[in-house]
C-alpha atoms as a PDB file:
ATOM      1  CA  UNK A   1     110.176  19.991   6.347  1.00  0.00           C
ATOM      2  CA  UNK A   2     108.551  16.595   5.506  1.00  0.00           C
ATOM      3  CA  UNK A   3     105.441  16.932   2.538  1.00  0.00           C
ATOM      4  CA  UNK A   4     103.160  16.393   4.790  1.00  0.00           C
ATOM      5  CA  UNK A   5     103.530  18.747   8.021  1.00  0.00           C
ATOM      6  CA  UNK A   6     100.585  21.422   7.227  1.00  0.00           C
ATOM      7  CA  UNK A   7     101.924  24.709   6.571  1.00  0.00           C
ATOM      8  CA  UNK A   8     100.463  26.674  10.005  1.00  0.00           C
ATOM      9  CA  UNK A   9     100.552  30.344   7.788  1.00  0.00           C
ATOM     10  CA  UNK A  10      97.585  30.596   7.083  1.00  0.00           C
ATOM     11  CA  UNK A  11      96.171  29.896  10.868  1.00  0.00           C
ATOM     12  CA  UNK A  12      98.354  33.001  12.235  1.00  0.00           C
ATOM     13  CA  UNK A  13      96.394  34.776  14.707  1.00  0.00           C
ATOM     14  CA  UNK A  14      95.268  38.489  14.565  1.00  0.00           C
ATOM     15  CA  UNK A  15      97.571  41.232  15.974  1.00  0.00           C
ATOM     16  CA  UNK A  16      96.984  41.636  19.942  1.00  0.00           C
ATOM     17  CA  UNK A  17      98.258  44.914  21.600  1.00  0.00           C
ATOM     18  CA  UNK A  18     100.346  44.278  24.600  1.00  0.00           C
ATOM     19  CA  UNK A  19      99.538  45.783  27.951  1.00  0.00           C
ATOM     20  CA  UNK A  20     100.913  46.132  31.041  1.00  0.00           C
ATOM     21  CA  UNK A  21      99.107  43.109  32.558  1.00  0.00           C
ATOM     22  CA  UNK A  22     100.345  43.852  36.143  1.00  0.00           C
ATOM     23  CA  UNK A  23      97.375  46.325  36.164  1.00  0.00           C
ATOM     24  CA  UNK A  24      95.304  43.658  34.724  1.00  0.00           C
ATOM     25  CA  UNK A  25      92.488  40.884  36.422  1.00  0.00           C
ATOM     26  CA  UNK A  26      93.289  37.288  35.058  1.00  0.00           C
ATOM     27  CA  UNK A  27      90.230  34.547  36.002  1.00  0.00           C
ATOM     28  CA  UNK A  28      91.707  31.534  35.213  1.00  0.00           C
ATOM     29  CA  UNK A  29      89.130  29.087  33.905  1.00  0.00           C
ATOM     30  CA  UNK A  30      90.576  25.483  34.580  1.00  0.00           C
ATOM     31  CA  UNK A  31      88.419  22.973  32.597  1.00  0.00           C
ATOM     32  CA  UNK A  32      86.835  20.044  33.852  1.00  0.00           C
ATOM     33  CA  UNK A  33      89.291  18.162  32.558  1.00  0.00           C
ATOM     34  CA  UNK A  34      92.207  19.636  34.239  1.00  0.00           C
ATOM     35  CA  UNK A  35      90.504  19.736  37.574  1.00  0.00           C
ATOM     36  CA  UNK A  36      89.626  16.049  37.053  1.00  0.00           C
ATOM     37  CA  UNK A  37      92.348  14.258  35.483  1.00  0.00           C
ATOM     38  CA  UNK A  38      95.683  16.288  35.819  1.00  0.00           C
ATOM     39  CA  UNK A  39      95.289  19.601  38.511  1.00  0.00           C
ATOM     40  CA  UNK A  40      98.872  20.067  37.838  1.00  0.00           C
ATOM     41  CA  UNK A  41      98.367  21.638  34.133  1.00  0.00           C
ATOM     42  CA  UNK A  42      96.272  24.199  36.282  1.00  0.00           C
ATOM     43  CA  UNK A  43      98.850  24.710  38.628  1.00  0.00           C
ATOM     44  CA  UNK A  44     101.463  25.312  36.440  1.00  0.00           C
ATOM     45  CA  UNK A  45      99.097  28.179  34.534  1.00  0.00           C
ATOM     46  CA  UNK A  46      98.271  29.935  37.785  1.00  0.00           C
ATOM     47  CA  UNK A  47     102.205  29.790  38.196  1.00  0.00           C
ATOM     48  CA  UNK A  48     103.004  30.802  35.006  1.00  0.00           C
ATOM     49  CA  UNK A  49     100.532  33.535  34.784  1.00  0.00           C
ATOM     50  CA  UNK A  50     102.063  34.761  38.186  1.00  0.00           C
ATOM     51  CA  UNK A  51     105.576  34.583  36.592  1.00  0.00           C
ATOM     52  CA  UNK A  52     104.153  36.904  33.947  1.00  0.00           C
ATOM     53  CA  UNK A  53     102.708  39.578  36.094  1.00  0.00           C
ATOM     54  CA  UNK A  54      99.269  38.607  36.363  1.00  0.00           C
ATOM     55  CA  UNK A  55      97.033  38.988  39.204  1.00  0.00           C
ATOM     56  CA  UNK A  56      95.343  35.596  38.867  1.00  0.00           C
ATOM     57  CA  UNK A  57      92.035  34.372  40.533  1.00  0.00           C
ATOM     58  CA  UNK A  58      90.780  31.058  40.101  1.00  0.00           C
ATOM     59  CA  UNK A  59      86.513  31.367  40.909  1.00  0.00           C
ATOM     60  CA  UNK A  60      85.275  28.719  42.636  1.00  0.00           C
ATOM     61  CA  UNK A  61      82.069  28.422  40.622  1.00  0.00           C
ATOM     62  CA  UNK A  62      82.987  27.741  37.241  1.00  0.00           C
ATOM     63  CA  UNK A  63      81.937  25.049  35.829  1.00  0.00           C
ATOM     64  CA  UNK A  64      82.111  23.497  32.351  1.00  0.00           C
ATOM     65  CA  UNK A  65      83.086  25.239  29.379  1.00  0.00           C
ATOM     66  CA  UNK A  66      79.271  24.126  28.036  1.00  0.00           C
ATOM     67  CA  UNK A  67      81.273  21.995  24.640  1.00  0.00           C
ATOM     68  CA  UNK A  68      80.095  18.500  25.906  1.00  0.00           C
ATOM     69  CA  UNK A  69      76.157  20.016  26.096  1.00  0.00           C
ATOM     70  CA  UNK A  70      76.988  21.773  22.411  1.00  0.00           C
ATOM     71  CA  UNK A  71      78.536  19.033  20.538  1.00  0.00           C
ATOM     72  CA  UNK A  72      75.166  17.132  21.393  1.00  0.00           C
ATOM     73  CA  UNK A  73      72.547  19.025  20.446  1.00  0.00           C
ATOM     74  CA  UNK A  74      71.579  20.202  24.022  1.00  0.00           C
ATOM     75  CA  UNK A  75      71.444  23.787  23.161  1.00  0.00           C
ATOM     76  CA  UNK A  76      69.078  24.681  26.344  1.00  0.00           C
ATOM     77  CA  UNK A  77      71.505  22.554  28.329  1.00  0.00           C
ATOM     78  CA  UNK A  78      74.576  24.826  26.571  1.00  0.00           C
ATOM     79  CA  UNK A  79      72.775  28.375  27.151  1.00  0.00           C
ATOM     80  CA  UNK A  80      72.366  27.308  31.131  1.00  0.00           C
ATOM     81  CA  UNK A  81      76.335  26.526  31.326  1.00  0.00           C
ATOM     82  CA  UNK A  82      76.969  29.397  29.185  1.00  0.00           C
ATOM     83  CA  UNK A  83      75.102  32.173  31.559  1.00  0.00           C
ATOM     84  CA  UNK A  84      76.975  30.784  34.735  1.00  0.00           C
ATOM     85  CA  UNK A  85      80.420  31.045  33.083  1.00  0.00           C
ATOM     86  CA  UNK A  86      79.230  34.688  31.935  1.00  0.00           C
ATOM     87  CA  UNK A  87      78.609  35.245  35.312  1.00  0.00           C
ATOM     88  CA  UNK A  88      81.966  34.321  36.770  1.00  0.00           C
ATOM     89  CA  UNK A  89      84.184  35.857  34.505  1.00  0.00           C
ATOM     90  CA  UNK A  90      82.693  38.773  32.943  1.00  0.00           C
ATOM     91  CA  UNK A  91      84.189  41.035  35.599  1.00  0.00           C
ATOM     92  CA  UNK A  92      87.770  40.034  35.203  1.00  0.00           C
ATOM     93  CA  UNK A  93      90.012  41.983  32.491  1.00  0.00           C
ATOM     94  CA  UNK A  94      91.133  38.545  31.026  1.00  0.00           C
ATOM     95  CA  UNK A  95      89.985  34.838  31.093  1.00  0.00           C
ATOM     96  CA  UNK A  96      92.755  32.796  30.380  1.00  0.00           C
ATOM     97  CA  UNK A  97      92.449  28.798  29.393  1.00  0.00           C
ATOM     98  CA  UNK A  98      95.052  26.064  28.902  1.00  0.00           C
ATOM     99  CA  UNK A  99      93.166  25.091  26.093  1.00  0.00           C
ATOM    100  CA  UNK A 100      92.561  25.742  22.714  1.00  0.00           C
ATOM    101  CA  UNK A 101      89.152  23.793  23.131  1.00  0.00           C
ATOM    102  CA  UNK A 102      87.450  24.847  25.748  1.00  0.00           C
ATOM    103  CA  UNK A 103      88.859  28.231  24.831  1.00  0.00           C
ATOM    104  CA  UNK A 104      87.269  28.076  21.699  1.00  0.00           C
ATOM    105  CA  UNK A 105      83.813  27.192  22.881  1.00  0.00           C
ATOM    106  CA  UNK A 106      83.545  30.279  25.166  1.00  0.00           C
ATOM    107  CA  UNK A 107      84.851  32.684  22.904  1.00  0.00           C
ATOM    108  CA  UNK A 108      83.029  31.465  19.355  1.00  0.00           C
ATOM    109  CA  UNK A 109      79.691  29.224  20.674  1.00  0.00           C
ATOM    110  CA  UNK A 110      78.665  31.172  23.258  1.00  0.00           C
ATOM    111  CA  UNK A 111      77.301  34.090  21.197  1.00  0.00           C
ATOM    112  CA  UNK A 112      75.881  31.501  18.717  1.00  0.00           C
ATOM    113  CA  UNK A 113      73.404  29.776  21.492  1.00  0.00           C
ATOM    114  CA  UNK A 114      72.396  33.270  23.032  1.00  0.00           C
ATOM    115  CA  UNK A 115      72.088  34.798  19.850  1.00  0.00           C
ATOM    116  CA  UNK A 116      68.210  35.025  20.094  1.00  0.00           C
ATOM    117  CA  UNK A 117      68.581  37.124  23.651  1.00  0.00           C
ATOM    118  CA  UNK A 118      69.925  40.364  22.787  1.00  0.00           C
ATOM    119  CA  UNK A 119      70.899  40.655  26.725  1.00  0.00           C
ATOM    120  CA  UNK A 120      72.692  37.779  27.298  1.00  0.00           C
ATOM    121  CA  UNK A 121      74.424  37.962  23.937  1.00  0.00           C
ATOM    122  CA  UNK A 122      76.010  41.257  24.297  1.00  0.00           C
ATOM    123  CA  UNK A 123      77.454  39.328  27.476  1.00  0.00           C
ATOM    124  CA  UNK A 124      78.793  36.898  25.334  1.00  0.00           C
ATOM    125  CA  UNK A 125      80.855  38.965  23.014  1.00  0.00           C
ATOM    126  CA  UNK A 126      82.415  40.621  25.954  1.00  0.00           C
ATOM    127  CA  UNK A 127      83.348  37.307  27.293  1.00  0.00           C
ATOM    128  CA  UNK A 128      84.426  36.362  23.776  1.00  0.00           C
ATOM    129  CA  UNK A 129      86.275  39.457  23.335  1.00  0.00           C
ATOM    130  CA  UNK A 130      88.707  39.260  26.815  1.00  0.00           C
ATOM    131  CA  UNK A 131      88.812  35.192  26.492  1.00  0.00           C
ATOM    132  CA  UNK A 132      92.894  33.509  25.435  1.00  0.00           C
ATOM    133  CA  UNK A 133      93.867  30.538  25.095  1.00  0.00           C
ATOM    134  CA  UNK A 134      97.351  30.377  27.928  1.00  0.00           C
ATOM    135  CA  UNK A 135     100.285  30.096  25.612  1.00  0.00           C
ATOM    136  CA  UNK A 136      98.842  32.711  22.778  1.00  0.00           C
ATOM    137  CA  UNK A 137      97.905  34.944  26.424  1.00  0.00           C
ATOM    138  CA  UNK A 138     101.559  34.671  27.064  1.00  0.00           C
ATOM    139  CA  UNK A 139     103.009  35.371  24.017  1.00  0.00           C
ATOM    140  CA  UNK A 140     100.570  37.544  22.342  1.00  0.00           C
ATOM    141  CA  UNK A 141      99.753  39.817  25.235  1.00  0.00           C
ATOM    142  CA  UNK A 142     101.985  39.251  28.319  1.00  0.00           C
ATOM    143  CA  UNK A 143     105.310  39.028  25.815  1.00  0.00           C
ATOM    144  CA  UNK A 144     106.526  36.358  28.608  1.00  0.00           C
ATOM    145  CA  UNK A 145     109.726  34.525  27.895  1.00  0.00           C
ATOM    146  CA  UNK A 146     110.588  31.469  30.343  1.00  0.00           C
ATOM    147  CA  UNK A 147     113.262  31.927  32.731  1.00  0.00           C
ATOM    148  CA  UNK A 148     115.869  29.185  34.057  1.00  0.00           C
ATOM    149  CA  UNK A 149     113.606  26.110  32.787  1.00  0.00           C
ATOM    150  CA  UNK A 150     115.146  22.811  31.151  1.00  0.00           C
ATOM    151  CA  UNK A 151     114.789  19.738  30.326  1.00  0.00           C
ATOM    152  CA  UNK A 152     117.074  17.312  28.277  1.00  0.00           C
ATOM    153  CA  UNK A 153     115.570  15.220  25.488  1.00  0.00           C
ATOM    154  CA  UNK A 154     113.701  15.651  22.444  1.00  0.00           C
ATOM    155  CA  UNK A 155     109.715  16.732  21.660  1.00  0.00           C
ATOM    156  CA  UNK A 156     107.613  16.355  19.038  1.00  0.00           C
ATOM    157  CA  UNK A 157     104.256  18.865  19.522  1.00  0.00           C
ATOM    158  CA  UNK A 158     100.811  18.215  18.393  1.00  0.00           C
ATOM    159  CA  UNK A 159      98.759  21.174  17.607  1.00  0.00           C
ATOM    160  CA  UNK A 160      94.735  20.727  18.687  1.00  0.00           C
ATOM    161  CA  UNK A 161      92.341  21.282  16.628  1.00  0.00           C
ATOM    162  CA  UNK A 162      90.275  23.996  18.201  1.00  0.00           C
ATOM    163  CA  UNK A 163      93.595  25.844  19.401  1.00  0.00           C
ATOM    164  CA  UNK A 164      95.160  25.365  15.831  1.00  0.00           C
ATOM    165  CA  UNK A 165      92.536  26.156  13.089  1.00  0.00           C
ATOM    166  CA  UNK A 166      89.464  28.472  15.598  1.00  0.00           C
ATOM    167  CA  UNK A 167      92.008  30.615  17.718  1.00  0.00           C
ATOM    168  CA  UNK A 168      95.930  30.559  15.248  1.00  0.00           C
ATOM    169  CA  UNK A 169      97.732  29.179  17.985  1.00  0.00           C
ATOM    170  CA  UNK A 170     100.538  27.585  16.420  1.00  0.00           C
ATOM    171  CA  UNK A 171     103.728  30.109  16.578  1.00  0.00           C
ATOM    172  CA  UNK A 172     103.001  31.184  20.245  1.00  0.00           C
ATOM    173  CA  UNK A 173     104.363  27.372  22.024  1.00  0.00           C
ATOM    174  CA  UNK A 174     106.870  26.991  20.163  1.00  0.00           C
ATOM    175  CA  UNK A 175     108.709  29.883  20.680  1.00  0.00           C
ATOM    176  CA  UNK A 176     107.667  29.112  24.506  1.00  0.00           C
ATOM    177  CA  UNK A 177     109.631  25.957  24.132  1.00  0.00           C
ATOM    178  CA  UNK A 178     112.598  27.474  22.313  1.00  0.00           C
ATOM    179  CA  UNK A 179     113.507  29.101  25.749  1.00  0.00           C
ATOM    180  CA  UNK A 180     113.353  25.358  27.896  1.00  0.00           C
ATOM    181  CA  UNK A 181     117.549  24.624  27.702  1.00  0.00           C
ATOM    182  CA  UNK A 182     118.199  21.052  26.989  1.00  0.00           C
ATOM    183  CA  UNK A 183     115.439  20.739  25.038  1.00  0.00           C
ATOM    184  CA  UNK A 184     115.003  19.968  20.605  1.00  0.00           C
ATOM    185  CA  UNK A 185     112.374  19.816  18.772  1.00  0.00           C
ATOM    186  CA  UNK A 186     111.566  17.059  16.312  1.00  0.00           C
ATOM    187  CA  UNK A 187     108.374  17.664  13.490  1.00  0.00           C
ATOM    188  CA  UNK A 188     105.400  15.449  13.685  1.00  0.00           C
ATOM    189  CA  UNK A 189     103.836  14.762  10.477  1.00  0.00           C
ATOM    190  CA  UNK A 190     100.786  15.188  10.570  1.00  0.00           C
ATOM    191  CA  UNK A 191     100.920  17.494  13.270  1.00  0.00           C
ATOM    192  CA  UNK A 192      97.685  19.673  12.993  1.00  0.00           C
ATOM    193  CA  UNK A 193      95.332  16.869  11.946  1.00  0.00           C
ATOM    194  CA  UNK A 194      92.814  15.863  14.258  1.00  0.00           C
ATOM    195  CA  UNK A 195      94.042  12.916  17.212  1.00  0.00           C
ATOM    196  CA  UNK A 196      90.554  11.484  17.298  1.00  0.00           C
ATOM    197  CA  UNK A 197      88.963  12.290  20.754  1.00  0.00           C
ATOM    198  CA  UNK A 198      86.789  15.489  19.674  1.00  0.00           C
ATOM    199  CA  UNK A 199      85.188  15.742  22.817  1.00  0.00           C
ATOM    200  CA  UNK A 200      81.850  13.090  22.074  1.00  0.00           C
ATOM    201  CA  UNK A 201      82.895  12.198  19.125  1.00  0.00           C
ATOM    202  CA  UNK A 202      85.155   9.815  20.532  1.00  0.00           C
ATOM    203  CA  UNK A 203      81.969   8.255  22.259  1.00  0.00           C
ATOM    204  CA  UNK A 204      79.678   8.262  19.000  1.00  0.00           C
ATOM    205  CA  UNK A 205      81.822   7.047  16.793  1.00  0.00           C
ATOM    206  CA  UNK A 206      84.622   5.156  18.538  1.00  0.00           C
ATOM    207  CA  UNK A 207      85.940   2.953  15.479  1.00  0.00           C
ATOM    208  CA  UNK A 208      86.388   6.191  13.690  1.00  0.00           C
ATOM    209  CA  UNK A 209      88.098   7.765  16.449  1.00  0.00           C
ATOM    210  CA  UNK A 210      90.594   4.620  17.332  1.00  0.00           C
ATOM    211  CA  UNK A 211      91.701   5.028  13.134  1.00  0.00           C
ATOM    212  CA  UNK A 212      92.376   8.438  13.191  1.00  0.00           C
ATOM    213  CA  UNK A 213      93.973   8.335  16.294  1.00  0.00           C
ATOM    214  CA  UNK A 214      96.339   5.024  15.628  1.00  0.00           C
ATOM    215  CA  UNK A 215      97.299   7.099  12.361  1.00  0.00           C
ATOM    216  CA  UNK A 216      98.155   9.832  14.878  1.00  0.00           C
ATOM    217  CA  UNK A 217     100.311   7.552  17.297  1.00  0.00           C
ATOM    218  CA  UNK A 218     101.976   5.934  14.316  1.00  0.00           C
ATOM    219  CA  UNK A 219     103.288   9.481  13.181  1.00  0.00           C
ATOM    220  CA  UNK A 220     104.443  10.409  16.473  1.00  0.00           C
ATOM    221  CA  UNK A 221     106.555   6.871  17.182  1.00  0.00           C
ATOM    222  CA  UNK A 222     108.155   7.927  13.478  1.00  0.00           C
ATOM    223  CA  UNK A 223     109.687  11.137  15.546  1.00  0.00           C
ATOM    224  CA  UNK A 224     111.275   8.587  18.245  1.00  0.00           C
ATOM    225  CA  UNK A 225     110.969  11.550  20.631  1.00  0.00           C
ATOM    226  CA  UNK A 226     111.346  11.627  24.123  1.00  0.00           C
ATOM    227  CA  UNK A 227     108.471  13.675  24.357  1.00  0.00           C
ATOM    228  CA  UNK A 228     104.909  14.603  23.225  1.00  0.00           C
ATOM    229  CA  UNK A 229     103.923  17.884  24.015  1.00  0.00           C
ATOM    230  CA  UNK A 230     100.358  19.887  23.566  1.00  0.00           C
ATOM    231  CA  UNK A 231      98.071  22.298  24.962  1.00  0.00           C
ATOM    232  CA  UNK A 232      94.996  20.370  25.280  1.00  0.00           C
ATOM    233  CA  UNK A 233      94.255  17.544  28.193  1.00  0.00           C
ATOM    234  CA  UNK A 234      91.715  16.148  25.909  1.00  0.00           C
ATOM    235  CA  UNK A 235      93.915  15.194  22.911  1.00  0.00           C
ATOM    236  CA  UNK A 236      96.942  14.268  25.332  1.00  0.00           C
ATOM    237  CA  UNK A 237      94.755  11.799  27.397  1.00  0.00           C
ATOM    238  CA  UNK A 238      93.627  10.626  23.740  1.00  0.00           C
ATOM    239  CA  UNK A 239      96.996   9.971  22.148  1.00  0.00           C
ATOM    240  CA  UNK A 240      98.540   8.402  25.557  1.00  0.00           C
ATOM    241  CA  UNK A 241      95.796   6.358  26.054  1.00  0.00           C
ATOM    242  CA  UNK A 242      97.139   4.638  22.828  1.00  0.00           C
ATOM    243  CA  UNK A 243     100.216   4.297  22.928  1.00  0.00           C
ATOM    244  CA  UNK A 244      99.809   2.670  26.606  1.00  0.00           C
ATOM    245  CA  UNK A 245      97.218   0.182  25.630  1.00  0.00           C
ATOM    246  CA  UNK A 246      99.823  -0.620  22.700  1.00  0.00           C
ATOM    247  CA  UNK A 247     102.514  -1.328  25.034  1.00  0.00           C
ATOM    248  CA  UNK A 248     104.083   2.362  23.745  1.00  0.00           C
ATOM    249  CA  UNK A 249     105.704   3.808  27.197  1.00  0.00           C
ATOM    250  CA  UNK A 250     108.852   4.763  26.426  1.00  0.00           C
ATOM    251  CA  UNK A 251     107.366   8.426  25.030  1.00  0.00           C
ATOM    252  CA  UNK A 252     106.295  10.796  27.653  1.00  0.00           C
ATOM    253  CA  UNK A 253     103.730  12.915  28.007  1.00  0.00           C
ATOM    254  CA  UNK A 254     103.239  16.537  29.062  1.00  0.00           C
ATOM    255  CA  UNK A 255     101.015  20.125  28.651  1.00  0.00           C
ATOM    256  CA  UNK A 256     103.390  22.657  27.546  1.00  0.00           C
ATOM    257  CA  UNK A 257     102.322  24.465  30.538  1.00  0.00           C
ATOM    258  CA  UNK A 258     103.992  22.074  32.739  1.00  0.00           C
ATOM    259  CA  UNK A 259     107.153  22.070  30.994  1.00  0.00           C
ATOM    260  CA  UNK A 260     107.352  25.888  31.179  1.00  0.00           C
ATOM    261  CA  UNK A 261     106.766  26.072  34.886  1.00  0.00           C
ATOM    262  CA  UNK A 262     108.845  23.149  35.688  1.00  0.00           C
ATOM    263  CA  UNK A 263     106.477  20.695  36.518  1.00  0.00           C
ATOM    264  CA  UNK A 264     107.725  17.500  34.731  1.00  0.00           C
ATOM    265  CA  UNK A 265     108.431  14.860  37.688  1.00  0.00           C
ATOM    266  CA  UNK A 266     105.021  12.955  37.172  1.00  0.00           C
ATOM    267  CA  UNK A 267     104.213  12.963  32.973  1.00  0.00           C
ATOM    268  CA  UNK A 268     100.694  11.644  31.555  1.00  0.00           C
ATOM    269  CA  UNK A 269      99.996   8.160  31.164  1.00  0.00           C
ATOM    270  CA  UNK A 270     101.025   5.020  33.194  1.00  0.00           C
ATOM    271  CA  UNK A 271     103.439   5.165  36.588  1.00  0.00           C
ATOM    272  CA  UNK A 272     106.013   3.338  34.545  1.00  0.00           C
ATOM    273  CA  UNK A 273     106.365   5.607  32.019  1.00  0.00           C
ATOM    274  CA  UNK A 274     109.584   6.312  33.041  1.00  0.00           C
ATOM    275  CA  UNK A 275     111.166   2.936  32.766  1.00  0.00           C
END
């Protein structure tokens, strides 16, 4: 392993008992992102989930994961976002999240904003407490182990921040990917350090962003994989973004989730990709 790919020890997640998750309520929170930019990553959960054993719903309320409304301050604006979400998934047995970001922000902010309401808090830590991150769901609870999936070529896998160093998911998509047939895996240096986007921070501070995520892009070229993989829209969209306005196509783009259900015909980034 090159000097500098981070050691992912120390970010192992906590022991989760497994279940039998056929008896189990999944609310599958989408993201804003997904829903917006690329539905497919949340079809390929919902099928995924289904493959597993889950009974999935999908609520047609949620909203926002509330990290947008954080990250700037708007801690009123945060609470507001944070007791509809309560609200809509509270009642399920799991709430399950293809990403590590969004994720994050319901299962470690939440509490912090409603701290002050005793109430609402409680909620929180309930919500906190039955909230996973999809791939670390699979592995960690549902023990779920692709079936009759491939795809030829090489990856190279970026870990998000958020899902890497707040919620330990490192271990869980790689062994995911060990079970797609065709497919190698190829170490990105680098590969836990941040890609730039950060939600606003991309927005505030854009020159800082574009360095740290041309380091990022540079790294990833240096694998001369076939493919860049991830669990998080955000820092996909981020890297991609990139590489096309450098005239980088030739790498393609996909959430894990969409390599694990199949879904690969239409990968992130330009319609040329391909070529």
């Amino acid at each position: 392993m090159p000097a500098n790919v981070i050691n992912a020890d120390k970010s192992k997640p906590s022991p989760i008992e497994v279940v039998n998750v056929s008896e189990k309520r999944v609310g599958l929170f989408v993201t804003c992102l997904v829903n917006t930019m690329r539905p497919s990553i949340g079809f390929a959960s919902l099928a995924l989930l289904e493959q597993a054993g889950c009974k999935v719903e999908v609520p047609e309320l949620q909203s926002c994961c509330g990290q947008p409304a954080f990250n700037s301050g708007d801690d009123e604006g945060t609470r507001q976002i944070a007791y509809k979400t309560i609200e809509q998934f509270e009642h399920f047995d799991y709430l399950v999240v293809p990403s590590g970001s969004c994720a994050a922000m319901i299962k470690k902010n939440f509490v912090e904003v409603l701290k002050d309401d005793p109430k609402w808090c409680a909620r929180a830590q309930h919500l906190a407490s039955i909230t996973h991150e999809l791939l670390s769901f699979l592995v960690d609870v549902c023990q779920f182990k692709p079936s009759d999936v491939s795809l030829d070529g090489t990856f190279t896998y970026h870990d998000s921040c958020s899902g890497y160093r707040s919620l330990g998911v490192y271990e869980q998509p790689r062994k995911l990917l060990q079970q797609v047939k065709g497919l190698t895996h190829k170490p990105l240096n680098g590969h836990a350090e941040c890609c730039g986007f950060g939600g606003t921070f991309c927005v505030k501070y854009s020159d800082i962003s574009d360095a740290i995520v041309q380091e990022k892009t540079e790294n990833i070229l240096d694998t001369n994989a076939d493919y860049l993989l991830g669990g998080d829209m955000g820092c996909l969209m981020n890297m991609v973004g990139k590489l096309n306005r450098e005239g980088h196509k030739k790498i393609k783009a996909l959430h894990t989730a969409e390599v694990l259900a199949g879904m690969t015909e239409q990968v992130l980034g330009a319609k040329d990709a391909n070529k």
